[in-house]
Protein backbone atom coordinates (compact mmCIF):
# COMPACT_ATOMS: atom_id res chain seq x y z
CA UNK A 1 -32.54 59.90 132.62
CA UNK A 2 -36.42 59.85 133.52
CA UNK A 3 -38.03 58.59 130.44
CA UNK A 4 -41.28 59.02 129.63
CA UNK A 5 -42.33 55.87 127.24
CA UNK A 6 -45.52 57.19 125.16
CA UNK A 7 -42.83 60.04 123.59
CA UNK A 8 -39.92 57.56 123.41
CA UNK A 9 -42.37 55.52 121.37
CA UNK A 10 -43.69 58.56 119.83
CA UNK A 11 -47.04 58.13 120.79
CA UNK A 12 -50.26 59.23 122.42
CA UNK A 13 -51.58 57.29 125.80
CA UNK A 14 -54.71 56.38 124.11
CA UNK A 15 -52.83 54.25 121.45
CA UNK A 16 -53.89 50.96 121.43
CA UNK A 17 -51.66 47.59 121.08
CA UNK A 18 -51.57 47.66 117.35
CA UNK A 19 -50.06 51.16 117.09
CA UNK A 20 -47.68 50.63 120.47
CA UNK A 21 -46.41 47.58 118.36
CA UNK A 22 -45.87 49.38 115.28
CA UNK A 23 -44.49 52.61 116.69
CA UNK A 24 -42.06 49.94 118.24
CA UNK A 25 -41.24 48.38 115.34
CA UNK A 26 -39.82 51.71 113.08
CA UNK A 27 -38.06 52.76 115.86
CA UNK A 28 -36.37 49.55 116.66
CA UNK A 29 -35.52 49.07 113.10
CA UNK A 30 -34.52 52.54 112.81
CA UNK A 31 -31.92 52.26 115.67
CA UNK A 32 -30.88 49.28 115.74
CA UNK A 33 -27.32 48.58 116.35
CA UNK A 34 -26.74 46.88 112.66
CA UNK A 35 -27.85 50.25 111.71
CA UNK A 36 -25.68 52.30 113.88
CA UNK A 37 -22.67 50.94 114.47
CA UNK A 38 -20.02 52.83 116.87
CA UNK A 39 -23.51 55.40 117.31
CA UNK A 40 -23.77 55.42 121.25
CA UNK A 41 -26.60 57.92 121.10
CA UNK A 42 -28.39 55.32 119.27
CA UNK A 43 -27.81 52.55 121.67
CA UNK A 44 -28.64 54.44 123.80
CA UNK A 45 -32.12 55.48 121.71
CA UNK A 46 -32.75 51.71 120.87
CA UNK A 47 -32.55 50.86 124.76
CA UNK A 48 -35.15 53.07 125.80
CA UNK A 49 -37.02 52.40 122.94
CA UNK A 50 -37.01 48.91 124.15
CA UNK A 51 -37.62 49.67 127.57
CA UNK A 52 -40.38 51.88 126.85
CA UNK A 53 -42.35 49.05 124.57
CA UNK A 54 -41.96 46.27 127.48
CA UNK A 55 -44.30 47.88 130.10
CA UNK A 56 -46.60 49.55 127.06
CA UNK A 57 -46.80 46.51 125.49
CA UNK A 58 -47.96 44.66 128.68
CA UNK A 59 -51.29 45.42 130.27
CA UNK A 60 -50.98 45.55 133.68
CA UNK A 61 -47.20 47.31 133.64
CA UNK A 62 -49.20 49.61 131.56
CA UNK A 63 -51.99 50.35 134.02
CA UNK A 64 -49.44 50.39 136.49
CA UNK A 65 -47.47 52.78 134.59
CA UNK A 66 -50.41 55.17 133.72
CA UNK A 67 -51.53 55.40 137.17
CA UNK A 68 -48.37 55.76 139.14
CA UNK A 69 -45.19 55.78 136.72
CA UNK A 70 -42.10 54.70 136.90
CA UNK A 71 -42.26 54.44 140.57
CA UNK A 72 -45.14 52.40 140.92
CA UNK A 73 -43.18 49.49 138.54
CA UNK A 74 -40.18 49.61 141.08
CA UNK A 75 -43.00 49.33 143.61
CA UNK A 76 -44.59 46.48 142.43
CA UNK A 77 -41.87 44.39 141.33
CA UNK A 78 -41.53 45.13 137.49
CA UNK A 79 -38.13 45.43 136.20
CA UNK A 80 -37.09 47.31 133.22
CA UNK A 81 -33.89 47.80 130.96
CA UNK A 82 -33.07 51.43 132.65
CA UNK A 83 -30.07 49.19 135.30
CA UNK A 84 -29.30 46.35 132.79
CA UNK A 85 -26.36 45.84 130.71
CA UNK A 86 -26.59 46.53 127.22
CA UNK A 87 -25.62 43.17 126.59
CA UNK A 88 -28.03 41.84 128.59
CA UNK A 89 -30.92 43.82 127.11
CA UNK A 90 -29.38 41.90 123.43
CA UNK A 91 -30.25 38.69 125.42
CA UNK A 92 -33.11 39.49 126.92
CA UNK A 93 -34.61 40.74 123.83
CA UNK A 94 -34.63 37.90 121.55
CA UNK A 95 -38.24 36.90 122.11
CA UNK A 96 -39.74 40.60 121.28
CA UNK A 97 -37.86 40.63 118.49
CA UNK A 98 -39.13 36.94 116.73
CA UNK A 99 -42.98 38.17 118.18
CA UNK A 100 -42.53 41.68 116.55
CA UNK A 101 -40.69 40.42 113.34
CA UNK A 102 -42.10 37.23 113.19
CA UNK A 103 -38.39 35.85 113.84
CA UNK A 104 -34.98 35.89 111.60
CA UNK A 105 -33.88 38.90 113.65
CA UNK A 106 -30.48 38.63 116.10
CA UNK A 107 -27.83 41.22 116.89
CA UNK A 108 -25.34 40.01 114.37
CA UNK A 109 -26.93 41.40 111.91
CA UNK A 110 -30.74 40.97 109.74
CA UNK A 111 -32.23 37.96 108.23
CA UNK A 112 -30.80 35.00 110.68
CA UNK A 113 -32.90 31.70 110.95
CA UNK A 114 -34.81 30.48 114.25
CA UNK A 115 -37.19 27.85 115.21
CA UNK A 116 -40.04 30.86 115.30
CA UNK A 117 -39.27 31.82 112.13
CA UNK A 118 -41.12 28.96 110.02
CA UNK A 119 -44.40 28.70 112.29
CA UNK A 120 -47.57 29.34 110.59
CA UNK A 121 -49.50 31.17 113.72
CA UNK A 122 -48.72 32.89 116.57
CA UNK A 123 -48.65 30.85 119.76
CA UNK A 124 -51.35 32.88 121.97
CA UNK A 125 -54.29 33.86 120.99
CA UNK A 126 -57.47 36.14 121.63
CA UNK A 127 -60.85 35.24 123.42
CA UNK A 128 -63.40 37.50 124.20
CA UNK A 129 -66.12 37.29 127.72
CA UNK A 130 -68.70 39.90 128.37
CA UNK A 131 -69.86 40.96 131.68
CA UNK A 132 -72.95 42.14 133.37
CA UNK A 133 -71.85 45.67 135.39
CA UNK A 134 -72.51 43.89 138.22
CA UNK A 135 -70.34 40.88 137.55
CA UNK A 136 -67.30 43.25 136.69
CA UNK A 137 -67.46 44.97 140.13
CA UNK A 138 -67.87 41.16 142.54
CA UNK A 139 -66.22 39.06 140.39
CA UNK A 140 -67.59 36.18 139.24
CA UNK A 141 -66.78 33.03 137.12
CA UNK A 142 -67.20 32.86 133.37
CA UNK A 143 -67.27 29.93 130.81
CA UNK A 144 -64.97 30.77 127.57
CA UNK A 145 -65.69 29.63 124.23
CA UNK A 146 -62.62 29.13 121.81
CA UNK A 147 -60.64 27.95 119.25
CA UNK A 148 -57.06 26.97 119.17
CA UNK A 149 -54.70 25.56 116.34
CA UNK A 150 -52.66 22.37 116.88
CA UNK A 151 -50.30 20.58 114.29
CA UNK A 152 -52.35 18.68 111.80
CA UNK A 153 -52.68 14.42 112.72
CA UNK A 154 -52.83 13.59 108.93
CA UNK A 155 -49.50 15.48 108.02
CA UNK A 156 -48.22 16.33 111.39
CA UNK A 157 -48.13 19.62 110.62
CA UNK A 158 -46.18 19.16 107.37
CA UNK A 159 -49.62 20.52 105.02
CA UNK A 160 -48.03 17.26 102.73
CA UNK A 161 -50.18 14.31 102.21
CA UNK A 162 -46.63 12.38 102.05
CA UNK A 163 -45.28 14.20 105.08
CA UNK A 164 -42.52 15.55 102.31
CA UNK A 165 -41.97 19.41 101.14
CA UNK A 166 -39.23 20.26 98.46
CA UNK A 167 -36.77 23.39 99.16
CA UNK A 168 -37.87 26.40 97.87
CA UNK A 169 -36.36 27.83 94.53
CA UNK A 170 -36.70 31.18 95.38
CA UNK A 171 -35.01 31.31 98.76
CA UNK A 172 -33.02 27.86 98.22
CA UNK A 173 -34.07 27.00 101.14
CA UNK A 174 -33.14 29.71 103.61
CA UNK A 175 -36.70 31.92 104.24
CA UNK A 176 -35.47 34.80 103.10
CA UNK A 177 -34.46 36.76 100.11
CA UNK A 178 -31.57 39.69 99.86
CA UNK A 179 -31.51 42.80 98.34
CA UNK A 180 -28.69 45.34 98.35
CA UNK A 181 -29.62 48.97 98.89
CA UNK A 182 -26.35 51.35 98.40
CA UNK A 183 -23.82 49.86 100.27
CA UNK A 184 -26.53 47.86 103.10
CA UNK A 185 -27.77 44.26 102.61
CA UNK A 186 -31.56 43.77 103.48
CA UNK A 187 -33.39 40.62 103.56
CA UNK A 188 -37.15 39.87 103.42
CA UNK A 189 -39.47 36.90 104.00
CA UNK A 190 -39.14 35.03 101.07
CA UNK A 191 -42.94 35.60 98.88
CA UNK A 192 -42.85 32.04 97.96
CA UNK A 193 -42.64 29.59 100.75
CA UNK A 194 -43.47 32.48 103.01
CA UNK A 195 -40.55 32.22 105.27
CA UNK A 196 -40.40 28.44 105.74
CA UNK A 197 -37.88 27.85 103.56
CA UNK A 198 -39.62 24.85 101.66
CA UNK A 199 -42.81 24.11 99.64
CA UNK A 200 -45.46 21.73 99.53
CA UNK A 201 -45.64 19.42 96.28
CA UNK A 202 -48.57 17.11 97.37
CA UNK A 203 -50.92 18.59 99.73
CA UNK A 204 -52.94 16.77 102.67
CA UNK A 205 -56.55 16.56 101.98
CA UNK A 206 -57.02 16.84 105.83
CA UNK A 207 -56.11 20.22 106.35
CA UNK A 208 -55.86 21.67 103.09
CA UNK A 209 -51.63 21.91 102.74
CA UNK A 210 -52.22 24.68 106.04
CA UNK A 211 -50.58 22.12 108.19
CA UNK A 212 -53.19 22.94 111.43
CA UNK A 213 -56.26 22.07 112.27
CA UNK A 214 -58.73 24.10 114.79
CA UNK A 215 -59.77 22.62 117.75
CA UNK A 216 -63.28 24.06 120.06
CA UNK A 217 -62.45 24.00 123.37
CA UNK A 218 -63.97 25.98 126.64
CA UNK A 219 -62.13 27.03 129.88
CA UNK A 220 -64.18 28.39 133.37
CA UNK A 221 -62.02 31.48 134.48
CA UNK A 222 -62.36 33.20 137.60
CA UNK A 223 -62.76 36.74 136.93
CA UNK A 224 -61.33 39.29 139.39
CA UNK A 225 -63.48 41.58 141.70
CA UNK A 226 -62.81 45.29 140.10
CA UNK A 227 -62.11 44.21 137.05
CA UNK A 228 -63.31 46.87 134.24
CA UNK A 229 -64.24 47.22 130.35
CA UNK A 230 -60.91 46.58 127.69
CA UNK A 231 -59.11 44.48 130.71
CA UNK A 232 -57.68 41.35 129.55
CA UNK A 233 -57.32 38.25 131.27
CA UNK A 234 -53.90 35.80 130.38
CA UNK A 235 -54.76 31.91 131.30
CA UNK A 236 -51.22 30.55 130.36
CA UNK A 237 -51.26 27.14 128.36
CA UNK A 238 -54.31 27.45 126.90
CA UNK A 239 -53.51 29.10 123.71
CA UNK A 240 -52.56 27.08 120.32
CA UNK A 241 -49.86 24.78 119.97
CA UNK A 242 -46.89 23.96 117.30
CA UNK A 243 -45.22 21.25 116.02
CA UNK A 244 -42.68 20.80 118.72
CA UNK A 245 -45.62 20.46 121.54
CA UNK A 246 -45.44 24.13 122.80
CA UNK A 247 -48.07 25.94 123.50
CA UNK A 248 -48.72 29.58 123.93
CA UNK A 249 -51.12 31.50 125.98
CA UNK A 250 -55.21 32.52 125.75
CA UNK A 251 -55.90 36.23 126.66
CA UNK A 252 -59.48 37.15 127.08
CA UNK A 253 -60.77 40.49 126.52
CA UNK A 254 -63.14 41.91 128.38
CA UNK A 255 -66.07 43.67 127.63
CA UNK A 256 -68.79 45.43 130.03
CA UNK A 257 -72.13 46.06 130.07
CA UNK A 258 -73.47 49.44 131.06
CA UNK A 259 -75.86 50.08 134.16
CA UNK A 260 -79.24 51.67 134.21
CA UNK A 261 -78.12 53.71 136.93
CA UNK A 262 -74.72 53.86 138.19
CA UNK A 263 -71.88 54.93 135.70
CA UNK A 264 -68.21 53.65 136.21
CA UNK A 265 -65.16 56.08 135.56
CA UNK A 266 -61.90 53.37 136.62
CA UNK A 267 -62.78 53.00 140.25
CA UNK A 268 -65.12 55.86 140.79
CA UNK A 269 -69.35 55.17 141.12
CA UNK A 270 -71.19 58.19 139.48
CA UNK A 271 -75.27 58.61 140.16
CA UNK A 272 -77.77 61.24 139.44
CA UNK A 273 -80.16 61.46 142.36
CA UNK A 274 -83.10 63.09 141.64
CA UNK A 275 -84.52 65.43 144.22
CA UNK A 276 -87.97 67.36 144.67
CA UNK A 277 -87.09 71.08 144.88
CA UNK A 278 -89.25 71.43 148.33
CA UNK A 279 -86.54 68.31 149.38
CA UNK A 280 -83.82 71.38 149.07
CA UNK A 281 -85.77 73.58 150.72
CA UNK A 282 -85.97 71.78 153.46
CA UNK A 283 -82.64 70.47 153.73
CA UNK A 284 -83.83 66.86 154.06
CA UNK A 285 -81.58 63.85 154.16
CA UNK A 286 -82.77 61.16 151.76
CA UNK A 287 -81.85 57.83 151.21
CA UNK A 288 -79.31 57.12 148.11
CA UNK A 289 -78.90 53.44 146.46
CA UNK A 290 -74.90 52.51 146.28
CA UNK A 291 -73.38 49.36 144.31
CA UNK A 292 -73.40 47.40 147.72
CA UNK A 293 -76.90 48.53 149.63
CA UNK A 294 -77.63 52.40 150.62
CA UNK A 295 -76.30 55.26 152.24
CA UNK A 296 -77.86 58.65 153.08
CA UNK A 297 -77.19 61.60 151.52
CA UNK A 298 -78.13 65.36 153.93
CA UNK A 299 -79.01 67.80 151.43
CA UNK A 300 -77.89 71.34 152.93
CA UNK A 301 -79.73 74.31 152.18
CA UNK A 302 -79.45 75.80 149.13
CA UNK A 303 -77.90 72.93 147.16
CA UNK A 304 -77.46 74.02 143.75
CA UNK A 305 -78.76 71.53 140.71
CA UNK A 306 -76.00 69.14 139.40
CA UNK A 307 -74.12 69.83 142.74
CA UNK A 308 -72.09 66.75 143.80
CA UNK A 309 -71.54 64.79 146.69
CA UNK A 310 -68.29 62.03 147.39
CA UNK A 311 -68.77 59.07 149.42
CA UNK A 312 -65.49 57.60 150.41
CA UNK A 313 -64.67 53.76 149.67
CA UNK A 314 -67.99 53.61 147.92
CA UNK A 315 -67.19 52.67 144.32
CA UNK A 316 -65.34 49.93 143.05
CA UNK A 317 -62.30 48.02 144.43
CA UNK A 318 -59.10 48.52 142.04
CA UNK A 319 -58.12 45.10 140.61
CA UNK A 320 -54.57 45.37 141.50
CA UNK A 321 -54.15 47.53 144.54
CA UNK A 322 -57.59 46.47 146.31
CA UNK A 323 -58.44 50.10 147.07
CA UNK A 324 -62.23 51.24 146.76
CA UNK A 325 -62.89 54.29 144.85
CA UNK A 326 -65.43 56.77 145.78
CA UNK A 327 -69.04 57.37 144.89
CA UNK A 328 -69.90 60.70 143.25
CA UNK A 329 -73.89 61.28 143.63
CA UNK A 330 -74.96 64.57 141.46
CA UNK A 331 -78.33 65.55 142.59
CA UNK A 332 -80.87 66.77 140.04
CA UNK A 333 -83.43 69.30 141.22
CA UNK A 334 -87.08 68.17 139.85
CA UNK A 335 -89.90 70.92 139.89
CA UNK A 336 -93.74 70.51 139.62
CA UNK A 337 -95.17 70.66 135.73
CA UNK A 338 -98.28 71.00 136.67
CA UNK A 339 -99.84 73.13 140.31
CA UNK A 340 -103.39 72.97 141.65
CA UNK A 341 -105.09 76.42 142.04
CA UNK A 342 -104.40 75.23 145.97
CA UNK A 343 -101.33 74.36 145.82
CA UNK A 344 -100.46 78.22 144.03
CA UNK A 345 -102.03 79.99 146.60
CA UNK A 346 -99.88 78.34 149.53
CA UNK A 347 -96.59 78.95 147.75
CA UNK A 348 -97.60 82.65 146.67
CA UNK A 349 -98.31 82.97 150.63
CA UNK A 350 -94.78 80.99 151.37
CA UNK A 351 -93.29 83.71 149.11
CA UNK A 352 -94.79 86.42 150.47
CA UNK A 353 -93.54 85.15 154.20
CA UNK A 354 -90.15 85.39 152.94
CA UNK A 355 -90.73 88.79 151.89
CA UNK A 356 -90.88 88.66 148.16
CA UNK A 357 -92.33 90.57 146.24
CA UNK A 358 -93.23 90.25 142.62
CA UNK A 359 -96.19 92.95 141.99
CA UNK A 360 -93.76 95.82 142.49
CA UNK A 361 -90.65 96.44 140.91
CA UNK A 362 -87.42 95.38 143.40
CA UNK A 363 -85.81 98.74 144.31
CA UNK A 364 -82.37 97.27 143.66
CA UNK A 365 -83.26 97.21 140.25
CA UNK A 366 -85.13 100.40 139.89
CA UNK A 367 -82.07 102.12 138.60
CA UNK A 368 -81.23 98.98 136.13
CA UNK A 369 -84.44 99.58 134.18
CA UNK A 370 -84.36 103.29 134.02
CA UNK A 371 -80.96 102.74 132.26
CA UNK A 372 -82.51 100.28 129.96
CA UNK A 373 -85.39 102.78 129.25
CA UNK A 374 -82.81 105.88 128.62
CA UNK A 375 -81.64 103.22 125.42
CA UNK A 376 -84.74 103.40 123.56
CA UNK A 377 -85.26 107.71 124.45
């Protein structure tokens, strides 16, 4: 079956990460084997639901995706779940799972423990780089500012002054609670400890009991020619780190600046050219800026205002394939605001060479105003 992820996930291709995650998230809970057992048209539901979020969750099998489909992954080397045993996908799934539920979820059934379960961050983090338009198009190389967490040195990432927590009461020590719900058994992070499982009777003064501390850091990253506005950028092992020494990922955003000029649509270059009207009238061919020197541009007779003109592998080269997009220059026809008595007199005589005439009434017409006369009889 050809799927087509935004409607497996339910939603529009203009939703961003937080609403791919969530849409992910009810479905997955909603058909997830625990829930349906013996239900093949739910396994089958839950592994297209899964399929669907591991391209939309990931940027550039997103792009990818958007711009070519299905066949442009199997082009480019992405796998998905569509050939995979269902097993497999049970395997393969376990770290989507502890990101999406922040852990304590397996396919024997909710609430299970996990070393992901009791961390107090997320592994990778967020940075953010903005961009001249300029820089976006080359490429360049950036300096990052940002902050990552690492285990407290005081406590080593206990939060206890004495390096000692107590079990929790609530949970007795497990991270989560249960509650029965008709004949179903649900469990939830335990409110208490949070999840962890154990509390903190004498907190470090270091890091206030939070058991991390944040560290500044900077990284130079090489940013790819073509690369465009909402893009991010993953520099792996650079992100925060947890108590066992393992350390995530830093993804940078990107954000663009616009030009004074040129306007960028994905790989496409859009200018307005301005033109005098006696340029059209002559048919001239006039010299146009592009992103990487000049070009002319022959202006035919009788070119209309706002018509357009494409120049091929003019715009911007696409950060994955490498092809250039086109330049789209939309001329702009400018007239006088002001004429010298002079200057009047020779274009009343160029109009009259061309055989207008504006004294007397045009005799295609004639029979157009007698019919607007015969309203008012």
């Amino acid at each position: 079956m050809d799927l087509e992820y935004y409607e497996v996930l339910e939603i529009t291709r203009t939703a961003d990460a937080a609403e791919i995650k969530k849409a992910y998230r009810k479905l997955a809970l909603q058909y997830h084997p625990d829930r349906n057992q013996g239900d093949k048209e739910a396994e089958e539901k839950f592994k297209a639901i899964n399929e669907a979020y591991q391209v939309l969750s990931d940027e550039q099998k997103r792009a990818t995706y958007d711009r070519y489909g299905k066949q442009g992954l199997d082009s480019q080397g992405f796998s998905h779940f569509s050939d995979m045993r269902y097993e497999d996908i049970m395997g393969d799934l376990g770290s989507i799972f502890e990101s999406v539920f922040g852990g304590g979820f397996s396919s024997g059934g909710f609430g299970g423990g996990g070393s992901k379960q009791n961390r107090k961050y997320n592994l990778d983090l967020e940075a953010e780089v903005t961009l001249a338009f300029n820089e976006a198009i080359f490429g360049t190389k950036k300096e990052v500012s940002f902050s990552y967490k690492k285990p407290c040195d005081a406590c080593d990432g206990t939060g206890s002054k004495d390096k000692s927590k107590a079990t929790c009461k609530e949970c007795k020590g497990k991270g989560q609670v249960f509650y029965r719900q008709g004949f179903m058994t649900f469990s939830q992070t335990c409110p208490e400890c949070n999840g962890k499982g154990s509390v903190v009777k004498n907190p470090c003064p270091s890091c206030n009991a939070k058991g991390f501390s944040q560290v500044d850091d900077k990284v130079i990253i090489d940013i790819p020619e073509g690369i465009d506005n909402n893009n991010r950028i993953r520099v792996a092992g650079r992100g925060n780190i947890d108590e066992r020494g393992t350390r995530g990922d830093l993804y940078i955003l990107v954000h663009v600046k616009e030009d004074e000029h040129f306007v960028r649509h994905n790989d496409d270059i859009y200018i307005e050219v301005p033109v005098f009207f006696t340029q059209v009238a002559l048919g001239e061919t006039i010299k146009i800026p592009t992103i990487r020197g000049e070009t002319e541009l022959e202006l035919p007779l009788g070119a209309k205002d706002k018509q357009q003109f494409i120049f091929k592998k003019e715009g911007v080269k696409n950060v994955h394939t490498h092809q250039l997009g086109s330049m789209i220059a939309q001329i702009s026809i400018r007239y006088p605001k002001k004429i010298t008595k002079e200057q009047k007199e020779l274009l009343e005589k160029l109009q009259a060479e061309f055989g207008i005439e504006t004294k007397h009434k045009d005799e295609k017409f004639e029979s157009v105003f007698d019919k607007i006369k015969s309203w008012f009889d």
